[in-house]
Protein backbone atom coordinates (compact mmCIF):
# COMPACT_ATOMS: atom_id res chain seq x y z
CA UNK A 1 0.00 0.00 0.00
CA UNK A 2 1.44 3.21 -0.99
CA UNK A 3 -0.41 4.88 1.69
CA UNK A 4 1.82 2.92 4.19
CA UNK A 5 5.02 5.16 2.33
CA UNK A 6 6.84 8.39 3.21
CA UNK A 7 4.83 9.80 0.49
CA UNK A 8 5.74 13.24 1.59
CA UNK A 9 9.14 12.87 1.93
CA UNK A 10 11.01 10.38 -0.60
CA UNK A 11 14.25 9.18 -0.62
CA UNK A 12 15.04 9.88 -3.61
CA UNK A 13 13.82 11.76 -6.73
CA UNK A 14 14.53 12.41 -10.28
CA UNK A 15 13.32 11.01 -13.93
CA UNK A 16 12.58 7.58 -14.89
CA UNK A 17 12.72 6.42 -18.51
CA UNK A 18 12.27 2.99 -20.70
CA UNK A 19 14.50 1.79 -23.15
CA UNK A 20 14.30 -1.62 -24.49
CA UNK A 21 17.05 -4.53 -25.63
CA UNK A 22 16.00 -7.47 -27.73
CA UNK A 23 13.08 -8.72 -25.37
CA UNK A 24 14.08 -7.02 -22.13
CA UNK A 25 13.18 -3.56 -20.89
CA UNK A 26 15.25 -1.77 -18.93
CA UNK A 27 13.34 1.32 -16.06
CA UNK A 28 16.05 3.53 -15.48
CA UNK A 29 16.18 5.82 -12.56
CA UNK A 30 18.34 8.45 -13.66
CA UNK A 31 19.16 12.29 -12.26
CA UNK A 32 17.36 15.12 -14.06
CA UNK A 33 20.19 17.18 -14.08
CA UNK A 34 23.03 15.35 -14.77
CA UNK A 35 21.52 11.97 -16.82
CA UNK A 36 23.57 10.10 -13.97
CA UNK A 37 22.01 6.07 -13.66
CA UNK A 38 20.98 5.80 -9.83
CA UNK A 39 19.16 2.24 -10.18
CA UNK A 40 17.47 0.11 -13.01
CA UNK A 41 15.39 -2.50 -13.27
CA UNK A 42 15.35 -4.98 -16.23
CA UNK A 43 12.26 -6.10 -17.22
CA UNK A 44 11.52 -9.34 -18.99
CA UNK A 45 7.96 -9.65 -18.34
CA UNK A 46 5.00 -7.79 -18.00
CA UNK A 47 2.76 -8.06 -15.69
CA UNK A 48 5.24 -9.65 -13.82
CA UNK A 49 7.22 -9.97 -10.11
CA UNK A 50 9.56 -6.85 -11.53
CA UNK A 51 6.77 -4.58 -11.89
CA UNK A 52 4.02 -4.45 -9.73
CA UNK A 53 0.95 -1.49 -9.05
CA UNK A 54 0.12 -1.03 -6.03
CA UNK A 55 -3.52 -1.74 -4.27
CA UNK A 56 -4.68 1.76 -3.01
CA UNK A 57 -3.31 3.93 -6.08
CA UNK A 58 -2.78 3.64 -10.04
CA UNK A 59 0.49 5.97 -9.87
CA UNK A 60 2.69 4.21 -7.51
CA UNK A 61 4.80 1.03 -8.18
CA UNK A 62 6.94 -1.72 -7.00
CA UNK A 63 9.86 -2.79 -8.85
CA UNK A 64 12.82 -4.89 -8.80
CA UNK A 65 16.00 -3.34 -8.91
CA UNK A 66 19.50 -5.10 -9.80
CA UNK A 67 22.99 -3.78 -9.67
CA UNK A 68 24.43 -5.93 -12.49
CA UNK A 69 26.08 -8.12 -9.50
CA UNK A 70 23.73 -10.19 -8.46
CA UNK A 71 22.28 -7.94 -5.96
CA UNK A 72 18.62 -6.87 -5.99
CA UNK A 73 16.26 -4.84 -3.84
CA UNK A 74 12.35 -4.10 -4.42
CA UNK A 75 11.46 -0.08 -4.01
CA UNK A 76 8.77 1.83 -4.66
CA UNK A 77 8.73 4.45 -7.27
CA UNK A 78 5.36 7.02 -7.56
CA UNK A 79 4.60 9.62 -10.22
CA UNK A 80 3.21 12.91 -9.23
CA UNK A 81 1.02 13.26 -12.41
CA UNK A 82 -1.23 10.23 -13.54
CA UNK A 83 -0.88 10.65 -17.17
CA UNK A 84 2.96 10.22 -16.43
CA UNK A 85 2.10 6.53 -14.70
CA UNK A 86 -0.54 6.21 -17.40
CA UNK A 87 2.77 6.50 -20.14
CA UNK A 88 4.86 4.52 -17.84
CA UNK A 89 1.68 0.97 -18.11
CA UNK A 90 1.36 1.54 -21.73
CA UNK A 91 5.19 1.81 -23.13
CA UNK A 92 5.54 -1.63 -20.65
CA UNK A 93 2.48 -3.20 -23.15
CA UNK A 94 3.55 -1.99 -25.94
CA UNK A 95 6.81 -3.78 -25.71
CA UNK A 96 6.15 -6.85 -24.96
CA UNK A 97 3.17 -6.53 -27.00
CA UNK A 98 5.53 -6.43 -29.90
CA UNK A 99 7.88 -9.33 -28.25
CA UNK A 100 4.74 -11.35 -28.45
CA UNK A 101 4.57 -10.52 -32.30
CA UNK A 102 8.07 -11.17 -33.22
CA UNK A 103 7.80 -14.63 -31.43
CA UNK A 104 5.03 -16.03 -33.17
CA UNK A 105 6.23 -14.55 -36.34
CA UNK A 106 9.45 -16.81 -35.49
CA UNK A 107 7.48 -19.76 -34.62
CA UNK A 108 5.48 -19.59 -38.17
CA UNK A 109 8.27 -18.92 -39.97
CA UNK A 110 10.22 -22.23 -38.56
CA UNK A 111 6.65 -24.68 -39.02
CA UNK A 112 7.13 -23.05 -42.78
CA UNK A 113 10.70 -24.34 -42.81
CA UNK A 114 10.16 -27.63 -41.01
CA UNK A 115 6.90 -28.60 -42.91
CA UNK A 116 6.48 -30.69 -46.31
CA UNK A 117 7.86 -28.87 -49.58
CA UNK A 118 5.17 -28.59 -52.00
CA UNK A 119 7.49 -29.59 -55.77
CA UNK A 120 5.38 -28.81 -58.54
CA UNK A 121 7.91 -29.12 -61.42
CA UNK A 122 8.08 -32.23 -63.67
CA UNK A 123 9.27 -35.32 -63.34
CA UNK A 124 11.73 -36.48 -65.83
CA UNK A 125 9.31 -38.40 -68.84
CA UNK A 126 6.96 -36.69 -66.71
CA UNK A 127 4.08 -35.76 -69.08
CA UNK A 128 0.73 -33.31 -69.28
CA UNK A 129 -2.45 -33.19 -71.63
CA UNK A 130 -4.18 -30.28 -72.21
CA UNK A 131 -7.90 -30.78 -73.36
CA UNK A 132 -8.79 -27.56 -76.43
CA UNK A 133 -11.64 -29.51 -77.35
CA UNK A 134 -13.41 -26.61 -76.93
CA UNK A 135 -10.74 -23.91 -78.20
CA UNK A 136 -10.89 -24.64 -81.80
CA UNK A 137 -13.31 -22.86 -84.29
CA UNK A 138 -16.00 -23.83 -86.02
CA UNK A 139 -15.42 -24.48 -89.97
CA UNK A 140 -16.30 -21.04 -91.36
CA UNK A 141 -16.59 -19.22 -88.53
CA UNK A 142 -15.15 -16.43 -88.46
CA UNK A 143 -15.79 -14.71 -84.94
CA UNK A 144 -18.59 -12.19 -86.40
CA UNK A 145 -22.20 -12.94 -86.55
CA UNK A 146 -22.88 -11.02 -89.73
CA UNK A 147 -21.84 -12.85 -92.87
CA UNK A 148 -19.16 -11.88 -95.26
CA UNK A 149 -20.48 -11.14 -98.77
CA UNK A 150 -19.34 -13.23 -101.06
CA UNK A 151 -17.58 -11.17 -103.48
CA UNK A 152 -15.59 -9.10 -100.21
CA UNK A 153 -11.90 -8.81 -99.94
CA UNK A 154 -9.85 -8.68 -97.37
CA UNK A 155 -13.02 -7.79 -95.17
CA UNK A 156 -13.85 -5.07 -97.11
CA UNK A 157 -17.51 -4.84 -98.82
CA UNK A 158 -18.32 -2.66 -101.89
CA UNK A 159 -21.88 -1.75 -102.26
CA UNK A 160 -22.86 -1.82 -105.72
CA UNK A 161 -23.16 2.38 -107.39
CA UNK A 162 -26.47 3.20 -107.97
CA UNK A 163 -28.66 3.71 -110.85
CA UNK A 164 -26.57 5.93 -113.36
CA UNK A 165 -23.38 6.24 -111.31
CA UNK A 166 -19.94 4.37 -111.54
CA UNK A 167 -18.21 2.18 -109.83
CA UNK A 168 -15.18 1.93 -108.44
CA UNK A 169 -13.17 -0.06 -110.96
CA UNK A 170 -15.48 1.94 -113.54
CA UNK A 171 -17.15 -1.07 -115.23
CA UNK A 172 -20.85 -0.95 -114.54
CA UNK A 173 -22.67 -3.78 -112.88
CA UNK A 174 -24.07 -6.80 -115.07
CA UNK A 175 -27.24 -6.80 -113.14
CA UNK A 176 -27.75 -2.91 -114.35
CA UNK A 177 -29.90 -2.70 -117.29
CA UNK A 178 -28.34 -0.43 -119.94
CA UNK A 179 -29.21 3.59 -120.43
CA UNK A 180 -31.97 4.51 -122.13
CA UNK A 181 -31.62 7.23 -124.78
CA UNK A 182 -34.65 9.78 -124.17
CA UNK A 183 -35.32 11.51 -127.97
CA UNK A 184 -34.06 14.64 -128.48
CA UNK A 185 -31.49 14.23 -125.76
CA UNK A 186 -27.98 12.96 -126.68
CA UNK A 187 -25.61 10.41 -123.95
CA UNK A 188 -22.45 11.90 -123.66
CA UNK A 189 -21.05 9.06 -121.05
CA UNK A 190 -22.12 5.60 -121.76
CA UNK A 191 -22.11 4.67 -118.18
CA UNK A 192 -24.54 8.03 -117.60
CA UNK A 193 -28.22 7.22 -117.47
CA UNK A 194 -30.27 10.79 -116.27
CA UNK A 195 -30.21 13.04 -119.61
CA UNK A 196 -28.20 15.76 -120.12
CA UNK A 197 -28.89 19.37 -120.04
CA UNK A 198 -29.18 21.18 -123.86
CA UNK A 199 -25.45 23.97 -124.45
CA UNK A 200 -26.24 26.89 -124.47
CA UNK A 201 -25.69 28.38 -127.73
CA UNK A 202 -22.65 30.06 -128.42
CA UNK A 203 -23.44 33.23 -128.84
CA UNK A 204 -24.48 33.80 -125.09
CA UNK A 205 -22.78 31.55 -122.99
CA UNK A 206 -23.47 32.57 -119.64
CA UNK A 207 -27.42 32.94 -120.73
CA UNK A 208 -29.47 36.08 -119.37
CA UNK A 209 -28.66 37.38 -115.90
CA UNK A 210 -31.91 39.41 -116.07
CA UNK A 211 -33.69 36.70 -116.01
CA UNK A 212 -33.51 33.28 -113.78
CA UNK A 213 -34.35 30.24 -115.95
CA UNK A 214 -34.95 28.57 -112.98
């Protein structure tokens, strides 16, 4: 009970700080002033006999104290401010928190190495079969639902012209009947079936501006 201590008068006073190596933290009592160690206490497990709270107050402790001899004496060690002994609980857990996490990382890693090695290469004469039943095309399909027309090339389709026009090689269509020759009205182009408009005559090529012929 910290109640039972010289609360009002301690033995000693100064800063305490944590510092960790491998899995073992070390409490340091040090001076403020002068950094100087007074007393530490290594800790290699929390909760644990080297750290203890007390029963009447969350900011007083008992630890275990060692002078790297052999020696070892429990004290008790308060903190005037509780959010200072609120630090002090949480950087213990924190450590061994993460020694906790390293270690089963370690175990997992070793049950990987001790374990069955899965060999998935070949064997030599070692063989496989692949089934492409259904890979290959059908005859004459050709991965379009609309038809090629039959006279196409290289996926290209030519429309025939239309009535009177040309085409592009400039042969006109077999299915086209021929031009009709209207009387009166002369075919200049063969391949041209929609008549031709009348020259003008001559004399007044450009026609009459006064007038619109429509």
């Amino acid at each position: 009970r910290a109640a039972e201590w010289q609360l009002d008068q301690p033995a000693w006073s100064g800063r305490l700080r944590i510092t960790a190596k491998g899995s073992t933290a070390f409490i340091k009592l040090e001076d403020k002033s002068s950094g100087e160690l007074f007393a530490q206490a290594p800790v290699e497990q929390f909760p644990g006999i080297a750290v203890e709270g007390v029963t009447d107050s969350s900011r007083y402790f008992v630890i275990r104290i060692e002078d790297g001899n052999g020696r070892r004496a429990f004290i008790g060690v308060g903190f005037v401010d509780r959010g200072d002994a609120f630090d002090f609980n949480v950087a213990l857990q924190d450590h061994f928190k993460w020694v906790r996490q390293q270690s089963e990382l370690a175990r997992q890693a070793q049950e990987l190495q001790q374990g069955p090695k899965l060999d998935l290469g070949f064997k030599e004469g070692q063989t496989i079969k692949l089934n492409i039943a259904n890979m290959k095309k059908k005859e004459g399909a050709t991965g379009s639902t609309r038809p090629r027309p039959a006279g196409s090339a290289g996926g290209l389709s030519l429309l025939p012209p239309p009535p009177g026009g040309k085409s592009g090689s400039g042969e006109r269509p077999a299915s086209l009947p021929p031009p009709a020759q209207l009387p009166g009205t002369p075919i200049t182009d063969s391949l041209l079936s929609w008549p031709q408009p009348t020259a003008a005559p001559a004399a007044d090529v450009w026609g009459d501006f006064a007038k619109a012929s429509g």
